[in-house]
C-alpha atoms as a PDB file:
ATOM      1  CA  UNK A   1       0.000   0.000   0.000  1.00  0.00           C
ATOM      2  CA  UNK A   2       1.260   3.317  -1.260  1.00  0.00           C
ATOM      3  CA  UNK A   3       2.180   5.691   2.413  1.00  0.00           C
ATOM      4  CA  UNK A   4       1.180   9.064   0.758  1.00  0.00           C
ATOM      5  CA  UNK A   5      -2.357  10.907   1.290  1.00  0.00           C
ATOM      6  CA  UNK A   6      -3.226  11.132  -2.317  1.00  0.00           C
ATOM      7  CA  UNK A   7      -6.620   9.659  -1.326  1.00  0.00           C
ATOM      8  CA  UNK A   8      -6.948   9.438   2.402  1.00  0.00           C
ATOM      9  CA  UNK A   9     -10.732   8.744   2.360  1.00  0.00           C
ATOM     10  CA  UNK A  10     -10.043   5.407   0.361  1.00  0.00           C
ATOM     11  CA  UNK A  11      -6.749   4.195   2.180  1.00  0.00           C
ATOM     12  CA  UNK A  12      -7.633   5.513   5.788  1.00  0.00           C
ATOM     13  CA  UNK A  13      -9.541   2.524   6.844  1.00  0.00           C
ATOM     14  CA  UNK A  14      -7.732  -0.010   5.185  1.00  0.00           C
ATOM     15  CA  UNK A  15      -4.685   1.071   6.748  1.00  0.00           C
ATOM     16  CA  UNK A  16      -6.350   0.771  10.233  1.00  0.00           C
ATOM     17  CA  UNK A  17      -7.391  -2.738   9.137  1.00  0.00           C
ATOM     18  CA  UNK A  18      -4.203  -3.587   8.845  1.00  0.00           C
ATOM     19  CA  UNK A  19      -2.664  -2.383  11.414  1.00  0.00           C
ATOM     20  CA  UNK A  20      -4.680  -3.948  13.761  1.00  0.00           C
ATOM     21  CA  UNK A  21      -4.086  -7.253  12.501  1.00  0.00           C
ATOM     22  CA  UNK A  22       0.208  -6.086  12.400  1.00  0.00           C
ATOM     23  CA  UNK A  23      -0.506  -5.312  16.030  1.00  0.00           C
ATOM     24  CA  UNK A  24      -2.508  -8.450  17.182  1.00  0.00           C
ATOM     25  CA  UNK A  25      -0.057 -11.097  15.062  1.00  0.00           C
ATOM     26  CA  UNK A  26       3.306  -8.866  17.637  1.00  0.00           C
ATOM     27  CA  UNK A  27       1.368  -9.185  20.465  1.00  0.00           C
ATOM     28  CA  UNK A  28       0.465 -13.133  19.716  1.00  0.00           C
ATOM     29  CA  UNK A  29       4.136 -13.758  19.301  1.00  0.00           C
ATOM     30  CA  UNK A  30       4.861 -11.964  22.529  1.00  0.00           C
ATOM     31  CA  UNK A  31       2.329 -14.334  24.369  1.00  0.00           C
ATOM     32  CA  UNK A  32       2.942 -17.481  22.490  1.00  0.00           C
ATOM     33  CA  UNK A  33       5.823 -18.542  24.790  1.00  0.00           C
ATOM     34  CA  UNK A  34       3.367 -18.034  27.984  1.00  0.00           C
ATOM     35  CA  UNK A  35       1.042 -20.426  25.957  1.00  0.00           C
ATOM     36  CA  UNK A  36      -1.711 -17.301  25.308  1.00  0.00           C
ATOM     37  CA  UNK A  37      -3.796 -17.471  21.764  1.00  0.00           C
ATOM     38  CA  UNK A  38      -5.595 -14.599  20.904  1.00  0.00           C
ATOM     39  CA  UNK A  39      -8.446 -16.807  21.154  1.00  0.00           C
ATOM     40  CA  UNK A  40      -7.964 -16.256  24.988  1.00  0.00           C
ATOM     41  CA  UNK A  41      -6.081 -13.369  25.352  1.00  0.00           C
ATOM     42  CA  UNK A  42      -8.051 -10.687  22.984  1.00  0.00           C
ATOM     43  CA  UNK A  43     -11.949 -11.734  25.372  1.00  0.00           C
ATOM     44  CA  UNK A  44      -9.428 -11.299  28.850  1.00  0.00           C
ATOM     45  CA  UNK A  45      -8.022  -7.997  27.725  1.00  0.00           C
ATOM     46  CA  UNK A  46     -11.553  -6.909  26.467  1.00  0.00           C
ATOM     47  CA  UNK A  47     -13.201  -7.723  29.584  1.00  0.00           C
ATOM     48  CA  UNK A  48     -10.515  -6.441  31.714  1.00  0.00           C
ATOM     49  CA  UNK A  49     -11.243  -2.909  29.512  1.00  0.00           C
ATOM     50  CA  UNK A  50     -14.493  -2.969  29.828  1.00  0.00           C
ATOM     51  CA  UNK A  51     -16.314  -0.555  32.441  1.00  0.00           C
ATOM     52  CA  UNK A  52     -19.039  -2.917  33.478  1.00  0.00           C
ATOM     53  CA  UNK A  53     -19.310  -6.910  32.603  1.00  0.00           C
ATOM     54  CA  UNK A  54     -20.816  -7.159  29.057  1.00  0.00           C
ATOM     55  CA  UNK A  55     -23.317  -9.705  27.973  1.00  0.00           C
ATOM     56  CA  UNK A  56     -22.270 -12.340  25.969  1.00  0.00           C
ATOM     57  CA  UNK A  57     -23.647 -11.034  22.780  1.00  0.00           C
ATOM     58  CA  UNK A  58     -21.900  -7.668  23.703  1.00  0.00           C
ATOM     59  CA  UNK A  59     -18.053  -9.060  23.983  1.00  0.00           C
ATOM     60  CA  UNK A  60     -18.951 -10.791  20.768  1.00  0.00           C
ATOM     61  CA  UNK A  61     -19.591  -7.799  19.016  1.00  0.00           C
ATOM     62  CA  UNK A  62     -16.581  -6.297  20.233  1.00  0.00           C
ATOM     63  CA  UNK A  63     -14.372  -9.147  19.276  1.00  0.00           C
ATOM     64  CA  UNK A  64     -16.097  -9.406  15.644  1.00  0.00           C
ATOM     65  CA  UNK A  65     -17.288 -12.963  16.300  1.00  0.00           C
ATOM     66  CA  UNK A  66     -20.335 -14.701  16.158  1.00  0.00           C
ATOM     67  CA  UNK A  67     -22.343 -15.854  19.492  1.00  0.00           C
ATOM     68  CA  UNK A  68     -21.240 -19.642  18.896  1.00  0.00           C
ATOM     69  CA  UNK A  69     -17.731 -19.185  18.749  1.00  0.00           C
ATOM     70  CA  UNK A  70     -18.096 -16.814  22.269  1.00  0.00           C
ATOM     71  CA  UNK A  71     -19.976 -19.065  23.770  1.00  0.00           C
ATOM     72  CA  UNK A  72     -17.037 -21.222  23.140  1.00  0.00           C
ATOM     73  CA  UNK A  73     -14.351 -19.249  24.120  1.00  0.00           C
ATOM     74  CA  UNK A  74     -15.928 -18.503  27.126  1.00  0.00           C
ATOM     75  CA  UNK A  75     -16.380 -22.415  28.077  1.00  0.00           C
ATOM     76  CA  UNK A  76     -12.770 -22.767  27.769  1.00  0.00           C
ATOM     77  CA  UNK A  77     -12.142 -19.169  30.085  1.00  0.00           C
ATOM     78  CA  UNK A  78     -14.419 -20.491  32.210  1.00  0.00           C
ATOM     79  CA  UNK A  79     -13.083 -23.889  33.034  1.00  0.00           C
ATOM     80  CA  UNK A  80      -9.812 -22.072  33.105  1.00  0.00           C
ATOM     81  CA  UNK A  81     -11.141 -20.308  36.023  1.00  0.00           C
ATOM     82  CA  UNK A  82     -10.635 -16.919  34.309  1.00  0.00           C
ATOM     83  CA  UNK A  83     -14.050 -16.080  33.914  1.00  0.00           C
ATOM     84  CA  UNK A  84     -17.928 -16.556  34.844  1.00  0.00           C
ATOM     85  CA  UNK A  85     -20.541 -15.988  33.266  1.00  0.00           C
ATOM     86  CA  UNK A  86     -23.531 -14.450  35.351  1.00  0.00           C
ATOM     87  CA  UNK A  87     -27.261 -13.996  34.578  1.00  0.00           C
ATOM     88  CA  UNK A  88     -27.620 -10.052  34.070  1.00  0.00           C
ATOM     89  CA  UNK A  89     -30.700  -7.807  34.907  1.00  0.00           C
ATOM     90  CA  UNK A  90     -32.229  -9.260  32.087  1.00  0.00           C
ATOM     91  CA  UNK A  91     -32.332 -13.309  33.399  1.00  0.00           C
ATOM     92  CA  UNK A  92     -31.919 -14.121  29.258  1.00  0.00           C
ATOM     93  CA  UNK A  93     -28.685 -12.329  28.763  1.00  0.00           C
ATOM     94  CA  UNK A  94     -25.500 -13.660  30.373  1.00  0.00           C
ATOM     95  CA  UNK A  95     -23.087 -11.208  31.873  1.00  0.00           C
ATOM     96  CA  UNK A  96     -19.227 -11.994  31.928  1.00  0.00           C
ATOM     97  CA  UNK A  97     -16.668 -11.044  34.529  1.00  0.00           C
ATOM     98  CA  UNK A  98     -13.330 -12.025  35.322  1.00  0.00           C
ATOM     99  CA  UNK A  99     -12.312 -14.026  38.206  1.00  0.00           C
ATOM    100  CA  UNK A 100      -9.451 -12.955  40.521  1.00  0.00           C
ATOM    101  CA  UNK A 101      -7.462 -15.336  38.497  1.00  0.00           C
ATOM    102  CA  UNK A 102      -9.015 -13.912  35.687  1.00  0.00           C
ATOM    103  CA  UNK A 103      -7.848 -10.428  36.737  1.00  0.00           C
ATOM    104  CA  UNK A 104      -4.312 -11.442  37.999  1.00  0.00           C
ATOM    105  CA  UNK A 105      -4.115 -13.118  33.939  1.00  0.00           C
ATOM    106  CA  UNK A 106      -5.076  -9.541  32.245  1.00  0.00           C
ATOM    107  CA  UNK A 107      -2.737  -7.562  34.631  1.00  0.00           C
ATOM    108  CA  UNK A 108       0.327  -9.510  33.578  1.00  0.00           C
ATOM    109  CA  UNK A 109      -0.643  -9.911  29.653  1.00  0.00           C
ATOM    110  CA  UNK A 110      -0.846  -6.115  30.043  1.00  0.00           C
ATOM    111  CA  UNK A 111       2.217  -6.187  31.874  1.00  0.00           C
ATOM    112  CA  UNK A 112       4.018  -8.022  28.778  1.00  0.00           C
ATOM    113  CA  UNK A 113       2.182  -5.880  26.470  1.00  0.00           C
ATOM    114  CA  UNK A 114       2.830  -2.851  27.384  1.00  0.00           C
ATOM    115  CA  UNK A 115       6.611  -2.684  26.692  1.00  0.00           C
ATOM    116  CA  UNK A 116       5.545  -3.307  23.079  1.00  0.00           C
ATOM    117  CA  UNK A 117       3.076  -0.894  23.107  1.00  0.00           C
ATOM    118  CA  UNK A 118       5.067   1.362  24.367  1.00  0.00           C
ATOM    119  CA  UNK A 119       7.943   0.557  21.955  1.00  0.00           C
ATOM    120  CA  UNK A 120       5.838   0.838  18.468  1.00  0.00           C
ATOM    121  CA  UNK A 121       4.295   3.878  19.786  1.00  0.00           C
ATOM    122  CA  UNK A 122       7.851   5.516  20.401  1.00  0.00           C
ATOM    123  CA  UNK A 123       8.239   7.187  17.299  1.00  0.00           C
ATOM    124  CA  UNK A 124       5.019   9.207  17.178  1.00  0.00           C
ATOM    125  CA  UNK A 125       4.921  12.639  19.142  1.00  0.00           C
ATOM    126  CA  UNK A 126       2.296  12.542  21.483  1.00  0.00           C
ATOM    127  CA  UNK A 127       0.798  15.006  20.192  1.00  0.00           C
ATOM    128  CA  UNK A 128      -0.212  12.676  16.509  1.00  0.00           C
ATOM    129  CA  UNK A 129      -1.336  10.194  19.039  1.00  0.00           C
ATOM    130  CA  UNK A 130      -3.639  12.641  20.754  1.00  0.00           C
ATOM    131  CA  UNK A 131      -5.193  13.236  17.133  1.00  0.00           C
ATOM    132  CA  UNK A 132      -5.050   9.761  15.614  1.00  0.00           C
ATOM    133  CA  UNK A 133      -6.917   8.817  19.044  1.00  0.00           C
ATOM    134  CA  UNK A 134      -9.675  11.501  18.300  1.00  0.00           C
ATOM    135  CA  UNK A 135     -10.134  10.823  14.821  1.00  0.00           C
ATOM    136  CA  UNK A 136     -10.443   7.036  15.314  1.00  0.00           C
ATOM    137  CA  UNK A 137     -12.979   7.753  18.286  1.00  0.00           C
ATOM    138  CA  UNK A 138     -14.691   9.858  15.646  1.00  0.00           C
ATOM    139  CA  UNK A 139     -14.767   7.144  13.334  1.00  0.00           C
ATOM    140  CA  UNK A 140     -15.770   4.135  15.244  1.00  0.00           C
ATOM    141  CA  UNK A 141     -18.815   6.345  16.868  1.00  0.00           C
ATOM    142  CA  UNK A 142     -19.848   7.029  13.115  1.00  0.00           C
ATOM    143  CA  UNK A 143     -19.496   3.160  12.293  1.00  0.00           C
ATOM    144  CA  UNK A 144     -21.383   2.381  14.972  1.00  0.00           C
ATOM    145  CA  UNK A 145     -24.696   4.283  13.887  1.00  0.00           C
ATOM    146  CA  UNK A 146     -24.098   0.850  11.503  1.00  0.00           C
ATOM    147  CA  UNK A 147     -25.019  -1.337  14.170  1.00  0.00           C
ATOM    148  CA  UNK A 148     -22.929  -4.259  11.822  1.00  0.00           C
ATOM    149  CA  UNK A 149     -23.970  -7.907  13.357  1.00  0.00           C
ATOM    150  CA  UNK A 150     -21.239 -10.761  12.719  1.00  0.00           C
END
């Protein structure tokens, strides 16, 4: 892919695209050797994010899957001891939370992540990132209004 702005409004979201899958293959080969997937460690960082426990369907929407394959990841979380799923205030939707375990897990895949993070994101004044954050904020609240199933 070409790296000049001749047609931002084309190339913009591709390049995010891609990027985030650049960014999840580092951070599966940083986690490999402590036996993470991304299968298991993209739904603990997610939940560990997230400001309240999601429903099931919610976390799958986040994670771009379909409600099978969470409900499957979340069996294996689950008899990990990492997670539990919960009925919410609506008895038909399933909350998730993370254990203790669970917690202790996402605190030290952060802990190995961050170095990396902090390492790609060395070159960029914080200033860009300020921006880039703001425009992709922008963008994802527009996407949204899309309300895109799996």
């Amino acid at each position: 892919m070409s790296s000049n702005l001749s047609n931002p409004s084309s190339d913009l979201l591709f390049l995010v695209a891609q990027n985030s899958r650049l960014w999840r293959r580092v951070v599966n080969q940083s986690l490999q050797s402590l036996g993470f997937t991304e299968a298991m460690w993209l739904p603990l960082l997610h939940l560990a994010r997230s400001d309240e426990a999601p429903r099931q369907k919610d976390l799958a929407l986040s994670l771009s899957l379909d409600s099978s394959s969470v409900v499957r990841l979340l069996e294996g979380l689950e008899s990990a001891g990492l997670v539990v799923r919960s009925p919410g205030r609506d008895r038909r939707a399933k909350t998730i939370e993370l254990t203790p375990l669970g917690r202790e897990t996402a605190d030290s895949l952060e802990a190995r992540i961050g170095p990396l993070r902090r390492q790609v994101l060395s070159s960029v004044p914080q200033e860009d990132l300020a921006h880039a954050f703001k425009v992709l904020k922008r963008l994802s609240e527009a996407m949204a209004e899309y309300d895109v199933q799996p």
